[in-house]
N, C-alpha and C. Protein backbone atom coordinates (compact mmCIF):
# COMPACT_ATOMS: atom_id res chain seq x y z
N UNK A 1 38.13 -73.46 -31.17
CA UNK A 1 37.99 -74.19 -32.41
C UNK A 1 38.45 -73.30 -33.55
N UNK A 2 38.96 -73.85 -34.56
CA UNK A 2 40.26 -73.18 -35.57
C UNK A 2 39.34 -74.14 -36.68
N UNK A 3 39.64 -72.53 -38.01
CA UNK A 3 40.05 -74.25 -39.01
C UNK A 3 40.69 -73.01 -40.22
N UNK A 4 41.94 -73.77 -40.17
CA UNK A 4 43.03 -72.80 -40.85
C UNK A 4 42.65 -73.27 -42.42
N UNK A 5 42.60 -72.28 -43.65
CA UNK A 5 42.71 -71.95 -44.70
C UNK A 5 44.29 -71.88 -45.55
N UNK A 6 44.52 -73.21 -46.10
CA UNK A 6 45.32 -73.37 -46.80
C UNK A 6 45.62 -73.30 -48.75
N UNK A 7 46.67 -73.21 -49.25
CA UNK A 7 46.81 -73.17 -50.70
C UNK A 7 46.64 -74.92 -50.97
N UNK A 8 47.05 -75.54 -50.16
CA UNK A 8 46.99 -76.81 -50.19
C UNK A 8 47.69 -77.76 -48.75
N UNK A 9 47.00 -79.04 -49.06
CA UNK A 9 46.79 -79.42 -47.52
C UNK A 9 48.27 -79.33 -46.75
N UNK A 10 49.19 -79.03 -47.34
CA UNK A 10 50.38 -79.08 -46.32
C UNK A 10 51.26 -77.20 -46.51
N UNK A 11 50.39 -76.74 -47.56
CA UNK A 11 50.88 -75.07 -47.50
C UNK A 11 50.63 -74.23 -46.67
N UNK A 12 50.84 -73.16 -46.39
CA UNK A 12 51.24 -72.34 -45.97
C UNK A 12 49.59 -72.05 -45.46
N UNK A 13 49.17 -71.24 -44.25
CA UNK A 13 47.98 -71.22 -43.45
C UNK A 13 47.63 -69.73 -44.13
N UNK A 14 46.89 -69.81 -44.67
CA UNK A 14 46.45 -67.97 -45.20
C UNK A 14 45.22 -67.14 -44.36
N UNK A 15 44.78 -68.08 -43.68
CA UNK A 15 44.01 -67.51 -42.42
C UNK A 15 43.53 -68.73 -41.82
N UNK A 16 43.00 -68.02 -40.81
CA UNK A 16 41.82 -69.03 -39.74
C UNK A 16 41.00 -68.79 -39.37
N UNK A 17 39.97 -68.97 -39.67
CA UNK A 17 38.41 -68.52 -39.19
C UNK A 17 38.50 -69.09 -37.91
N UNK A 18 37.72 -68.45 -36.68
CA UNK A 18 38.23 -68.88 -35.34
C UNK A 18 36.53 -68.76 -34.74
N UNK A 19 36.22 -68.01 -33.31
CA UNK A 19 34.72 -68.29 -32.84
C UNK A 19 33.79 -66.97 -34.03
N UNK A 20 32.66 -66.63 -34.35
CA UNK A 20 31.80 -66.34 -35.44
C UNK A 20 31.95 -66.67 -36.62
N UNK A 21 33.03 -67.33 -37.11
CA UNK A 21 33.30 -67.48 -38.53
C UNK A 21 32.00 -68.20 -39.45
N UNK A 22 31.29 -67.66 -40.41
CA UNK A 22 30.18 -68.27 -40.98
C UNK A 22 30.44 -69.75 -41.59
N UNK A 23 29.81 -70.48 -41.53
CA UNK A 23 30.36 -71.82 -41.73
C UNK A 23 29.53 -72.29 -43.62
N UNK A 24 28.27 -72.15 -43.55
CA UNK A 24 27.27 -72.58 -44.40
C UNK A 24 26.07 -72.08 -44.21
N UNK A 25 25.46 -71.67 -45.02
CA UNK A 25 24.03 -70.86 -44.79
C UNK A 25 22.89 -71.17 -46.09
N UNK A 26 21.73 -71.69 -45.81
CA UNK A 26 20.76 -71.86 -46.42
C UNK A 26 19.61 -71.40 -46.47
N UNK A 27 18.63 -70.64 -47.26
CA UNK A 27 17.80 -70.07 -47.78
C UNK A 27 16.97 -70.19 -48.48
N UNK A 28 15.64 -69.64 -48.50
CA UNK A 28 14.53 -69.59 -49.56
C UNK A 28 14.30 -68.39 -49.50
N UNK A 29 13.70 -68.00 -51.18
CA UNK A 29 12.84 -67.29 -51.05
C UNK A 29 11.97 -67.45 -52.21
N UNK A 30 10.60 -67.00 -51.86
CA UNK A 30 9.23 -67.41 -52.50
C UNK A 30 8.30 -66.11 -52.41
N UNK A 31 7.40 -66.00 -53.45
CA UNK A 31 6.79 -65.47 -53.30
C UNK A 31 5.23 -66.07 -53.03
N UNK A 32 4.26 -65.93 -51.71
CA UNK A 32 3.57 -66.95 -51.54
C UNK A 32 1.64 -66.63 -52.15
N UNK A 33 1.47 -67.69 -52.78
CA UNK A 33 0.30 -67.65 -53.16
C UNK A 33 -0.69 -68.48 -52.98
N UNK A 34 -2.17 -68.87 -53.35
CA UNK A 34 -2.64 -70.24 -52.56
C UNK A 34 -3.65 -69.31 -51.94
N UNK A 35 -4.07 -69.77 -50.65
CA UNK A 35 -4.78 -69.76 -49.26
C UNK A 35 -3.79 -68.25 -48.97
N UNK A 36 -4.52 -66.97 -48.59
CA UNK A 36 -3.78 -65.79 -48.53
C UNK A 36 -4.18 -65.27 -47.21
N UNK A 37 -5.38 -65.74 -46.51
CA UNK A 37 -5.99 -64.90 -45.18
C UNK A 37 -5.19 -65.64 -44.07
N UNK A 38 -4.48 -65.18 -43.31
CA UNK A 38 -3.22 -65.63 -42.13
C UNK A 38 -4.56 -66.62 -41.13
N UNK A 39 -4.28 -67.73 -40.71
CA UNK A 39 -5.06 -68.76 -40.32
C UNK A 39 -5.51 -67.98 -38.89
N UNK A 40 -6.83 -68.22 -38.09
CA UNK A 40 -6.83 -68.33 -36.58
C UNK A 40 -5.88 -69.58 -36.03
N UNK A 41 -5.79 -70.63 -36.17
CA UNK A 41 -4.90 -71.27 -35.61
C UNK A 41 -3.42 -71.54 -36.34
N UNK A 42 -2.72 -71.70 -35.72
CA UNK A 42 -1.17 -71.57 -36.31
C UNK A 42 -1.27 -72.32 -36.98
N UNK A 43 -0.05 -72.03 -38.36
CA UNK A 43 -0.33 -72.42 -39.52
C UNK A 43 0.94 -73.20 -40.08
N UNK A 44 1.87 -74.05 -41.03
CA UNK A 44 2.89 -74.19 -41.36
C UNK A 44 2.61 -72.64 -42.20
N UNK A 45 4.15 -72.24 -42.60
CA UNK A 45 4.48 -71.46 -43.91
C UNK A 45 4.86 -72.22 -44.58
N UNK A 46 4.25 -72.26 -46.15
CA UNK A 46 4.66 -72.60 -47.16
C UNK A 46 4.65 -71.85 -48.04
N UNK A 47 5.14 -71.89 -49.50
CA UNK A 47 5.20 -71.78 -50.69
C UNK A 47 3.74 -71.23 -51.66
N UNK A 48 3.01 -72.15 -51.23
CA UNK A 48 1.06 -72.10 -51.25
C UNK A 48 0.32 -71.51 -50.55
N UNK A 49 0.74 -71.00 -49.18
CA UNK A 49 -0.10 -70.19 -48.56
C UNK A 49 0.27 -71.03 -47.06
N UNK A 50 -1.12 -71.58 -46.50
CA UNK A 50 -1.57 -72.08 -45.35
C UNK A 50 -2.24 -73.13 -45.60
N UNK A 51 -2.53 -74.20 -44.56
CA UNK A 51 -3.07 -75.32 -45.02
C UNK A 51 -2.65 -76.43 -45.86
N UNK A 52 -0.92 -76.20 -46.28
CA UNK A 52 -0.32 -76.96 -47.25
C UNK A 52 0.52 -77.91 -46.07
N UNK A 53 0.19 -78.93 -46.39
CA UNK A 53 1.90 -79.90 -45.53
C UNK A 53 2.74 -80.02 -45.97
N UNK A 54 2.95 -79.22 -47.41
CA UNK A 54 4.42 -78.92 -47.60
C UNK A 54 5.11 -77.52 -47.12
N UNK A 55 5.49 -77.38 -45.76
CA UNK A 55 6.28 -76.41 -45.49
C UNK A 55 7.29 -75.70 -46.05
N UNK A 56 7.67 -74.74 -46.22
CA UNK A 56 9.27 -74.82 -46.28
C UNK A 56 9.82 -74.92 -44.62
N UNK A 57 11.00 -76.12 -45.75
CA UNK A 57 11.73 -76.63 -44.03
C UNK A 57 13.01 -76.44 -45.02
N UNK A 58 14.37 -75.77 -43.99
CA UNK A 58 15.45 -75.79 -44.22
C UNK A 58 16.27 -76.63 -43.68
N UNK A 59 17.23 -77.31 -44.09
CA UNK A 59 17.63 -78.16 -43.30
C UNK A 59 19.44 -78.63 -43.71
N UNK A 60 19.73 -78.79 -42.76
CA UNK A 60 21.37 -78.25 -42.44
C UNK A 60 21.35 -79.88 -41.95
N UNK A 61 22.19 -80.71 -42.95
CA UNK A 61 23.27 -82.37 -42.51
C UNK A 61 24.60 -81.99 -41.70
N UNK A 62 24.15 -83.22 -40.87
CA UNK A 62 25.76 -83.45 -39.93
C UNK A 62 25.84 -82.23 -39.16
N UNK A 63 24.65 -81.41 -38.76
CA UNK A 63 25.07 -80.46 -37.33
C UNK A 63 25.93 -80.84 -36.14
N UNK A 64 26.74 -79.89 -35.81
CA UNK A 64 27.12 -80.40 -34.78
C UNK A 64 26.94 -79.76 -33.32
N UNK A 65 27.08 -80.11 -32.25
CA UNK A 65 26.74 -79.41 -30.92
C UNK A 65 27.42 -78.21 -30.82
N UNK A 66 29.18 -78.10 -31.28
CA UNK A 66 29.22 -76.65 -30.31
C UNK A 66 29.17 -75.66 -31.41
N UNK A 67 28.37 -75.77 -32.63
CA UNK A 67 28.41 -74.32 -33.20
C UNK A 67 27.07 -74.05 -33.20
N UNK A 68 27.14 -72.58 -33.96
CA UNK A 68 26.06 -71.75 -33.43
C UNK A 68 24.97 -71.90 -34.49
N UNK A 69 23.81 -71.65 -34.38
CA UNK A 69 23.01 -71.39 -35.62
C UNK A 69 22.02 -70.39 -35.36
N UNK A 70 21.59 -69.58 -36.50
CA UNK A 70 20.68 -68.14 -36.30
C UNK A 70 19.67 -68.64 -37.44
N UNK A 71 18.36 -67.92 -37.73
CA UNK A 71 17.47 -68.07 -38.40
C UNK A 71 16.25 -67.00 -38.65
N UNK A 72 16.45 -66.60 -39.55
CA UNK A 72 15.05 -65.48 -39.80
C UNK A 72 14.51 -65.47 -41.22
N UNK A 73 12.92 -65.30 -40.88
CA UNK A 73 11.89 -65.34 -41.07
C UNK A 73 11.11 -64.10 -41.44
N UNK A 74 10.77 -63.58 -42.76
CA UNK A 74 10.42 -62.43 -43.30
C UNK A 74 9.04 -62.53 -43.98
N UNK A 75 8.09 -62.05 -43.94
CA UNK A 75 6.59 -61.61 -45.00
C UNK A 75 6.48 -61.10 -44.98
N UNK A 76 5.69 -60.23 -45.72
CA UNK A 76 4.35 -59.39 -46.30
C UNK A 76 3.12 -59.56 -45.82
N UNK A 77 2.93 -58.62 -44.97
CA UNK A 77 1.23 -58.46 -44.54
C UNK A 77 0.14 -57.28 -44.40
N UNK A 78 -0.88 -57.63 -44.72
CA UNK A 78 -1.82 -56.14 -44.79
C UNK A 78 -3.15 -56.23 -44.46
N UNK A 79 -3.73 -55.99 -44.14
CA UNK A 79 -4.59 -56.08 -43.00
C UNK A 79 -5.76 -54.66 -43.92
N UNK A 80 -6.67 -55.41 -44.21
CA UNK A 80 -7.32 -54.66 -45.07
C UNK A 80 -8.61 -54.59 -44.56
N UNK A 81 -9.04 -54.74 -43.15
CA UNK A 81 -10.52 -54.22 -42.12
C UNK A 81 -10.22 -52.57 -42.46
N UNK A 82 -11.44 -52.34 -42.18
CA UNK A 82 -11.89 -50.86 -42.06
C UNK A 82 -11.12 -50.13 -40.66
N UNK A 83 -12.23 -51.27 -39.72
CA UNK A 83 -11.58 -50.07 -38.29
C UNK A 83 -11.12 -50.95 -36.70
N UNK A 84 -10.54 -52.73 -37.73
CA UNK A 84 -9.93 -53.55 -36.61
C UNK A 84 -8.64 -53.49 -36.69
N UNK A 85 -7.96 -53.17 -35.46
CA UNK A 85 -6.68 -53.45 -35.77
C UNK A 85 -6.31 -55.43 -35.84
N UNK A 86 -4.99 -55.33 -36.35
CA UNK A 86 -4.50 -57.09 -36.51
C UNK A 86 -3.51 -57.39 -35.85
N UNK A 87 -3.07 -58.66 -35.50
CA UNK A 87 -2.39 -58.87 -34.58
C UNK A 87 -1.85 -60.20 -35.04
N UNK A 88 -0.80 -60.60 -35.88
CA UNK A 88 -0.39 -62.09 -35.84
C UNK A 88 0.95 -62.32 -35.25
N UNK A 89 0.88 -63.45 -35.06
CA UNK A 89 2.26 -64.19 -34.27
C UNK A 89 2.93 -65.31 -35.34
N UNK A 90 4.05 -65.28 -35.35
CA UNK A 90 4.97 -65.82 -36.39
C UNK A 90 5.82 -66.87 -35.24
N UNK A 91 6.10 -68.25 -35.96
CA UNK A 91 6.60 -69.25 -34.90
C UNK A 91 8.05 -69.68 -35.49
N UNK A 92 9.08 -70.06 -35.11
CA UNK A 92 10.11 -70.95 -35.58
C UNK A 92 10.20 -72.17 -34.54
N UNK A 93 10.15 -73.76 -35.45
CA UNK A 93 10.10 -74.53 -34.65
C UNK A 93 11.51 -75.55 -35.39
N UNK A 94 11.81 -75.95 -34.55
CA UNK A 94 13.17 -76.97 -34.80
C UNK A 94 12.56 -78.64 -34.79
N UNK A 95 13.61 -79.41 -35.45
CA UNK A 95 13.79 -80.61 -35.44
C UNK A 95 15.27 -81.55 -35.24
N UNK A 96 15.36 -81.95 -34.36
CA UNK A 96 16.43 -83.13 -34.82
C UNK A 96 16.19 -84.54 -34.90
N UNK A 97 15.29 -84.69 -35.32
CA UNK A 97 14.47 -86.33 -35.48
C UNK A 97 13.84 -86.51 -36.92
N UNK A 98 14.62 -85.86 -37.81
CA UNK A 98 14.31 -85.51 -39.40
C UNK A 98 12.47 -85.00 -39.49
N UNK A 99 12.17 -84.46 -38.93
CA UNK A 99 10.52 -83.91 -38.87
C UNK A 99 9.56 -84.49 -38.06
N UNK A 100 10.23 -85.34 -37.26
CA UNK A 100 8.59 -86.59 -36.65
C UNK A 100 8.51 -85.23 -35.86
N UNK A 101 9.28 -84.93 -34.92
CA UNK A 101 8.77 -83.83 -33.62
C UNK A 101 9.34 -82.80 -33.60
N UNK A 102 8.89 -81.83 -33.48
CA UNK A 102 8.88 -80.40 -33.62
C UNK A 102 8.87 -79.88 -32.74
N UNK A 103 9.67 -78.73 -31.68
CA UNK A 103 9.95 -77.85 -30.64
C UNK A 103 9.76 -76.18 -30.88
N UNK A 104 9.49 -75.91 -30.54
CA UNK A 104 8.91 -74.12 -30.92
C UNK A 104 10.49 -73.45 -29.99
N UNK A 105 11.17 -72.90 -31.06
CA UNK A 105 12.66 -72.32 -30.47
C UNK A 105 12.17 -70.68 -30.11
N UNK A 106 11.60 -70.05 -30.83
CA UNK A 106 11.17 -68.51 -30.49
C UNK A 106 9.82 -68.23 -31.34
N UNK A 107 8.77 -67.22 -30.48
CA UNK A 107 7.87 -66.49 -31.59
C UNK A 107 7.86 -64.97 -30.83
N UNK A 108 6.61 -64.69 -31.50
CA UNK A 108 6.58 -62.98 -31.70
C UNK A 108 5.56 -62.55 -32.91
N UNK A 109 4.89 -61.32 -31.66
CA UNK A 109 4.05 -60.83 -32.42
C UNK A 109 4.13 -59.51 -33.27
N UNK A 110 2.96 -59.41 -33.98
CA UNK A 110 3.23 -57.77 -34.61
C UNK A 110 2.02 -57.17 -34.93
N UNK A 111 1.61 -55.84 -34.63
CA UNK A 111 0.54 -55.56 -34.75
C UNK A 111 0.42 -54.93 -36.31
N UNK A 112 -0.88 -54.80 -37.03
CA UNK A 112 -1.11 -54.05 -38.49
C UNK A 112 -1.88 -53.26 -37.77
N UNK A 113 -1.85 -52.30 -38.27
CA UNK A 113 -3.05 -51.20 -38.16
C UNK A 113 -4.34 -51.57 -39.44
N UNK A 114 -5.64 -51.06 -38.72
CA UNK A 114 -6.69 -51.18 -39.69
C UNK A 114 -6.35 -49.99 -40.51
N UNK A 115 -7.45 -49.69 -41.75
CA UNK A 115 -7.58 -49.18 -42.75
C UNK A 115 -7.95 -47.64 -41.86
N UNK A 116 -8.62 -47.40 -41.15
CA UNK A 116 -8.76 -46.04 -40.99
C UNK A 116 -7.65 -45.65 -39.59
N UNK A 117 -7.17 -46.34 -39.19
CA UNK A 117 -6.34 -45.99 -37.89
C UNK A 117 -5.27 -45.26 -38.04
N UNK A 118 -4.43 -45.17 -39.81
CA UNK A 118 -3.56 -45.12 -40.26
C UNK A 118 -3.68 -44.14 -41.03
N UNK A 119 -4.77 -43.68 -41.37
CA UNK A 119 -5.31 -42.96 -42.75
C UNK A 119 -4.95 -43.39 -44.02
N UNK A 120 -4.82 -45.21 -43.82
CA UNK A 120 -4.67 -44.76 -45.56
C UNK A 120 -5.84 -45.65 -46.77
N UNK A 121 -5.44 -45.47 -47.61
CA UNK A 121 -6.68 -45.96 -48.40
C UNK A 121 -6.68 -47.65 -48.74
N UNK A 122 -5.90 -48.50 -48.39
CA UNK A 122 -6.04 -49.85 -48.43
C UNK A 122 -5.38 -50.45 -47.57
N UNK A 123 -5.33 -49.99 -45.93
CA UNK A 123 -4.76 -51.12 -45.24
C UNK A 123 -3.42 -50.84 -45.08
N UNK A 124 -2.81 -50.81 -44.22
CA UNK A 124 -1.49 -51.14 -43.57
C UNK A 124 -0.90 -52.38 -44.05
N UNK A 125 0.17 -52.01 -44.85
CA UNK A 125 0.81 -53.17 -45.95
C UNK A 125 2.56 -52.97 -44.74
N UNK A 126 2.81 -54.05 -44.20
CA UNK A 126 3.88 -54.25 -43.49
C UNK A 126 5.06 -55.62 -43.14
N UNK A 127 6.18 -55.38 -43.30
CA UNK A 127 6.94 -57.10 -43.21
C UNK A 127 6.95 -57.20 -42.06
N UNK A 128 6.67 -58.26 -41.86
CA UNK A 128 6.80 -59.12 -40.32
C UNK A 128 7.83 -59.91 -40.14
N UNK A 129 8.62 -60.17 -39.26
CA UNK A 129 9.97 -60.50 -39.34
C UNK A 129 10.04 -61.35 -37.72
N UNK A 130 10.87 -62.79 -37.82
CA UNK A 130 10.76 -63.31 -36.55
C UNK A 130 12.46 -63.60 -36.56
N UNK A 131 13.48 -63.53 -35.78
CA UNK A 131 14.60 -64.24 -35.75
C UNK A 131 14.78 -65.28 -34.61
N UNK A 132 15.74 -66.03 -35.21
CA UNK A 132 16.14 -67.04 -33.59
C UNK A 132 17.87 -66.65 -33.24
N UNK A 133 18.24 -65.81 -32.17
CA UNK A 133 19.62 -65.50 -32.05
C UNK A 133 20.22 -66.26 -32.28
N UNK A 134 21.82 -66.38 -32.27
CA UNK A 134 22.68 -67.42 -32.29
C UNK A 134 22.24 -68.40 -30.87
N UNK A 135 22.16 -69.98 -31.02
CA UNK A 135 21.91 -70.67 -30.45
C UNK A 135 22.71 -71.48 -30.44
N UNK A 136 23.87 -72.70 -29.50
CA UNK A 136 24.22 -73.42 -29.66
C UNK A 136 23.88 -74.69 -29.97
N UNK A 137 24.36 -75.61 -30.84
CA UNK A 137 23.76 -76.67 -31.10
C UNK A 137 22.98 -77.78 -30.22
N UNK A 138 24.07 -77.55 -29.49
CA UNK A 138 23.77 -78.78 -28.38
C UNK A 138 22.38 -78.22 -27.40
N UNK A 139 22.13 -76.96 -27.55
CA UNK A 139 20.69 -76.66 -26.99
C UNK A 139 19.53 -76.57 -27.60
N UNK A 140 19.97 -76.93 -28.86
CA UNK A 140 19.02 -77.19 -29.96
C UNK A 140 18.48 -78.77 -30.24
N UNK A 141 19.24 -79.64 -28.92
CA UNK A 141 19.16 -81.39 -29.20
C UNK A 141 20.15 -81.92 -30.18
N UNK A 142 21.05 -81.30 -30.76
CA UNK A 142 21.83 -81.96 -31.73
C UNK A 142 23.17 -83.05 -30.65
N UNK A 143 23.33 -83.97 -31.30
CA UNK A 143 24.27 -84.64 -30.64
C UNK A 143 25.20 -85.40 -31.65
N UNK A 144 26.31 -84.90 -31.44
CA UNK A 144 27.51 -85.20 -32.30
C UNK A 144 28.90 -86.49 -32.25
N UNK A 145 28.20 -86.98 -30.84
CA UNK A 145 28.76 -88.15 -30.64
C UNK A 145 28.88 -89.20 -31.49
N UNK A 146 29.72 -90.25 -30.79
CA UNK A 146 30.14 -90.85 -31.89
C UNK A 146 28.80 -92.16 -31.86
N UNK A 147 27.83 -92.09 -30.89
CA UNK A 147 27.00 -93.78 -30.80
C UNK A 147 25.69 -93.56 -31.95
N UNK A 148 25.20 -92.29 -31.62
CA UNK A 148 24.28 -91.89 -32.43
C UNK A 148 24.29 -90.59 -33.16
N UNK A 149 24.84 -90.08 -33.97
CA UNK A 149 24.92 -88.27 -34.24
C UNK A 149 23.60 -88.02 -34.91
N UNK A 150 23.59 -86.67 -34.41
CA UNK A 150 22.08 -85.62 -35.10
C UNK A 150 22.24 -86.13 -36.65
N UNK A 151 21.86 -86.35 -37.67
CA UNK A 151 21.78 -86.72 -38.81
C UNK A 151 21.54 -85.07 -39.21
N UNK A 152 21.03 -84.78 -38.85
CA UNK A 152 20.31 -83.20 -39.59
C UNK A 152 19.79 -82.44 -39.10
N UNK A 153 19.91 -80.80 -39.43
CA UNK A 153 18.69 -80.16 -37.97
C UNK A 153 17.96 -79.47 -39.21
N UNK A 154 16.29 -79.39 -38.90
CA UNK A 154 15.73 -78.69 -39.47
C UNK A 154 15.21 -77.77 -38.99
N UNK A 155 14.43 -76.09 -39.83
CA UNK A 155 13.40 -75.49 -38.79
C UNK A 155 12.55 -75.26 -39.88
N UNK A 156 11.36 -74.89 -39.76
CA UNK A 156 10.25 -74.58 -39.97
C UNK A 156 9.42 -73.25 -39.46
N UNK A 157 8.32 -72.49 -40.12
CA UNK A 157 7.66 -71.34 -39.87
C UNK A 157 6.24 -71.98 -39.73
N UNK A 158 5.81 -71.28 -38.43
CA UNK A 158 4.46 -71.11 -38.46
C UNK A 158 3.91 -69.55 -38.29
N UNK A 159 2.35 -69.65 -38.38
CA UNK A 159 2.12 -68.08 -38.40
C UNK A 159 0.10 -68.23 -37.88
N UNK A 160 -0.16 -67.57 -37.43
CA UNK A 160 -1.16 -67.50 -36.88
C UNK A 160 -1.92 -65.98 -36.15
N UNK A 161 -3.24 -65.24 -36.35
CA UNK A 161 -3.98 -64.61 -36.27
C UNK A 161 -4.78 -65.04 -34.94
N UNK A 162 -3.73 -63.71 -33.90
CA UNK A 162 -4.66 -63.51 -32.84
C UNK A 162 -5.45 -62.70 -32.58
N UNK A 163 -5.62 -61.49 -33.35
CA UNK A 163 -6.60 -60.36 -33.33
C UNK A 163 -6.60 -59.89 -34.97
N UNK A 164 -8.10 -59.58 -34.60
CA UNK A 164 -8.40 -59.08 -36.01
C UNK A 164 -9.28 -59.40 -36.61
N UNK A 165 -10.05 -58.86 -37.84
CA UNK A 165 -11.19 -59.77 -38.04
C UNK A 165 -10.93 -60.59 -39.82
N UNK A 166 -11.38 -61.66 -39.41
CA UNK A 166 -11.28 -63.36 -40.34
C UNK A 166 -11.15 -62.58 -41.37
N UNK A 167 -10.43 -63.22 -42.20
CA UNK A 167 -10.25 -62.82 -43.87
C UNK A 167 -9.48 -61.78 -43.73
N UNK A 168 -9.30 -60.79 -43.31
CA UNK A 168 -8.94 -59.37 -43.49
C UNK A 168 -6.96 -59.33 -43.25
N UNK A 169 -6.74 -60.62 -42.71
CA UNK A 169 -5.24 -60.40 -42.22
C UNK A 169 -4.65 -61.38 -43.62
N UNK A 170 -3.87 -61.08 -44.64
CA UNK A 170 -3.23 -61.34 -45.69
C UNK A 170 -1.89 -61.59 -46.17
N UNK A 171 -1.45 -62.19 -46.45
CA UNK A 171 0.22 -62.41 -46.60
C UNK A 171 0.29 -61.73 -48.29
N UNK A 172 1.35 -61.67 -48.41
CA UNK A 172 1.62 -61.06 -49.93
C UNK A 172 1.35 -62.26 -50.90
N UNK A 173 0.53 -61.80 -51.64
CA UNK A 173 0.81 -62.45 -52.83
C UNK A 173 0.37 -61.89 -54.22
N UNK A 174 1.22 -62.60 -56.01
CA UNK A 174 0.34 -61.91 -56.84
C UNK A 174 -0.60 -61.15 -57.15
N UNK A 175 -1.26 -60.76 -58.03
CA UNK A 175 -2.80 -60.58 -58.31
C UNK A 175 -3.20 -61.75 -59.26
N UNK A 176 -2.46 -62.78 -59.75
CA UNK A 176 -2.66 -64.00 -60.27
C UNK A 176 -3.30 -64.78 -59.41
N UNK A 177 -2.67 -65.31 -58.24
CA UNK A 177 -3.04 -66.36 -57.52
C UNK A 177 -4.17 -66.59 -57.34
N UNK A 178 -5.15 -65.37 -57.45
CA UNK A 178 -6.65 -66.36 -57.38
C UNK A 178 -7.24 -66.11 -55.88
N UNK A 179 -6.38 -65.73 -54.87
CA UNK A 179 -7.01 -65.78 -53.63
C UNK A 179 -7.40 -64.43 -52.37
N UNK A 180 -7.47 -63.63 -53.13
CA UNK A 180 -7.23 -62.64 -52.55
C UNK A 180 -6.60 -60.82 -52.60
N UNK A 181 -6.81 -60.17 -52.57
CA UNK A 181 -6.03 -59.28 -52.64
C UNK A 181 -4.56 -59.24 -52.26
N UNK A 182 -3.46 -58.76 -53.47
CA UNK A 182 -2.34 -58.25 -53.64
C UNK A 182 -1.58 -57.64 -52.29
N UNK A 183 -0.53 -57.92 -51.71
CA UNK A 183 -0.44 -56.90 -50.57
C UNK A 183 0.82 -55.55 -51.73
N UNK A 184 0.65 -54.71 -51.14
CA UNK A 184 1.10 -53.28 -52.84
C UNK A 184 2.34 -52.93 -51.64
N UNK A 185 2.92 -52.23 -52.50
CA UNK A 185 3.89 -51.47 -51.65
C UNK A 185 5.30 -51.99 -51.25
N UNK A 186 5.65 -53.30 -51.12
CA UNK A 186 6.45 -54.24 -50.23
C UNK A 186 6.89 -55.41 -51.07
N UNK A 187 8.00 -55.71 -50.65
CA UNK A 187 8.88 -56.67 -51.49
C UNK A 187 7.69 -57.73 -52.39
N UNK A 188 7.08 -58.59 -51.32
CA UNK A 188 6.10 -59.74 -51.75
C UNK A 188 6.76 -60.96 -52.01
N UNK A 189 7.90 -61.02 -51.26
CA UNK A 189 8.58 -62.40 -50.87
C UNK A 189 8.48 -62.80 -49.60
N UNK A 190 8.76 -64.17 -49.10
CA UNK A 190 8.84 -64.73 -48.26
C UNK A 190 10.28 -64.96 -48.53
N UNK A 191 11.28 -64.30 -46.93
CA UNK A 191 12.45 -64.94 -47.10
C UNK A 191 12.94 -65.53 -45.79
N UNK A 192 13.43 -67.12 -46.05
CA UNK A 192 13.76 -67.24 -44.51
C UNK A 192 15.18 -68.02 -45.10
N UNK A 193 15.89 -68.08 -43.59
CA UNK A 193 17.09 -68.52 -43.65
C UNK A 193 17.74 -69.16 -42.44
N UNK A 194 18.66 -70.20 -42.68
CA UNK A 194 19.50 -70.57 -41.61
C UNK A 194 20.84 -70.58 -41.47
N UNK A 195 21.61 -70.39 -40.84
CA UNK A 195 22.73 -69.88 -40.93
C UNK A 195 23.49 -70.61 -39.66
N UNK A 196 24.28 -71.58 -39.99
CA UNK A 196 25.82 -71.92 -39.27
C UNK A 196 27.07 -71.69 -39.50
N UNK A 197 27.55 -71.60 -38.02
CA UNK A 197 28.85 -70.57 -37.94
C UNK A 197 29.79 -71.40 -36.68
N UNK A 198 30.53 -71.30 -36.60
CA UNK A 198 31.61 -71.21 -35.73
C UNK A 198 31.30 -71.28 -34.13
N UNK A 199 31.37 -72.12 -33.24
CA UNK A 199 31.13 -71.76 -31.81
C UNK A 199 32.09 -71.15 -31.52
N UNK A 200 32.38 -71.47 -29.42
CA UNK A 200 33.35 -70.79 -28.88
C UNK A 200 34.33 -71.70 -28.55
């Protein structure tokens, strides 16, 4: 698959992006405030914290099957127990049915250290980071045919606390927000992204 770069539609070819070529790429970034203690049960990511049904969802029109798409997923977390260590798991889940149903494409965990494990004086302040490799479309459910095509692919973040003790596991946010302690040290954005490119 080709798609040659012209001065105009019948000039002269000045290149061709051919298989990796980046196609379109979409992004957020937020800094998140709201609900700040990382949920026991998996959570959407939003904008507000946890507990919001407004996710951030990215979402890419007219996908098609044979190109590729990648996606990652970045926070701020700190873990402010004395002498538990923390443990959360970060989710990316897909859609091609504009949001009714949701598929979990990759997760992954990451451990924080407690407050004394580390020696330091407020907690192990650390980004947690999930990616989804390049994936082809068509294994993602997109279908590009001509009877019904994928209308759109979306993904979504979840995040969830498997070790550790309640309250103590924190996502970044302000000292405004009202909910919690600040995570110090570290960007204090949420950045995620999706990215289509070129198949083979």
């Amino acid at each position: 698959m080709t798609l040659p770069i012209r001065y105009s539609p019948s000039g002269a070819v000045l290149a061709t992006l051919g298989a990796g070529a980046r196609l379109r790429l979409t992004e957020a970034n937020s800094v998140m405030g709201g609900s700040l203690a990382v949920p026991a049960a998996a959570d959407v990511v939003s904008a507000n914290g946890f507990g919001d049904p407004t996710a951030i969802v990215l979402t890419f029109t007219n996908p098609k099957e044979a190109n590729l798409y990648r996606a990652e997923l970045s926070l701020d977390v700190q873990n402010t127990a004395t002498n538990v260590e923390g443990e959360v798991v970060l989710y990316l889940d897909t859609s091609v049915d504009g949001g009714t149903t949701w598929t979990n494409r990759v997760k992954c965990s990451h451990l924080i250290d407690a407050l004394n494990e580390a020696g330091a004086t407020t907690g192990e302040s650390r980004q947690v980071q999930i990616n989804l490799c390049n994936i082809q479309g068509s294994s993602l459910g997109v279908d590009d045919g001509p009877t019904s095509p994928t209308a759109s692919l979306k993904i979504r973040a979840r995040m969830n606390k498997t070790q550790g003790t309640n309250g103590a596991i924190l996502v970044n946010s302000p000292a405004t927000s009202g909910g919690g302690s600040p995570v110090s040290g570290l960007e204090g954005t949420i950045h995620f992204c999706l990215e289509e490119s070129l198949g083979s």
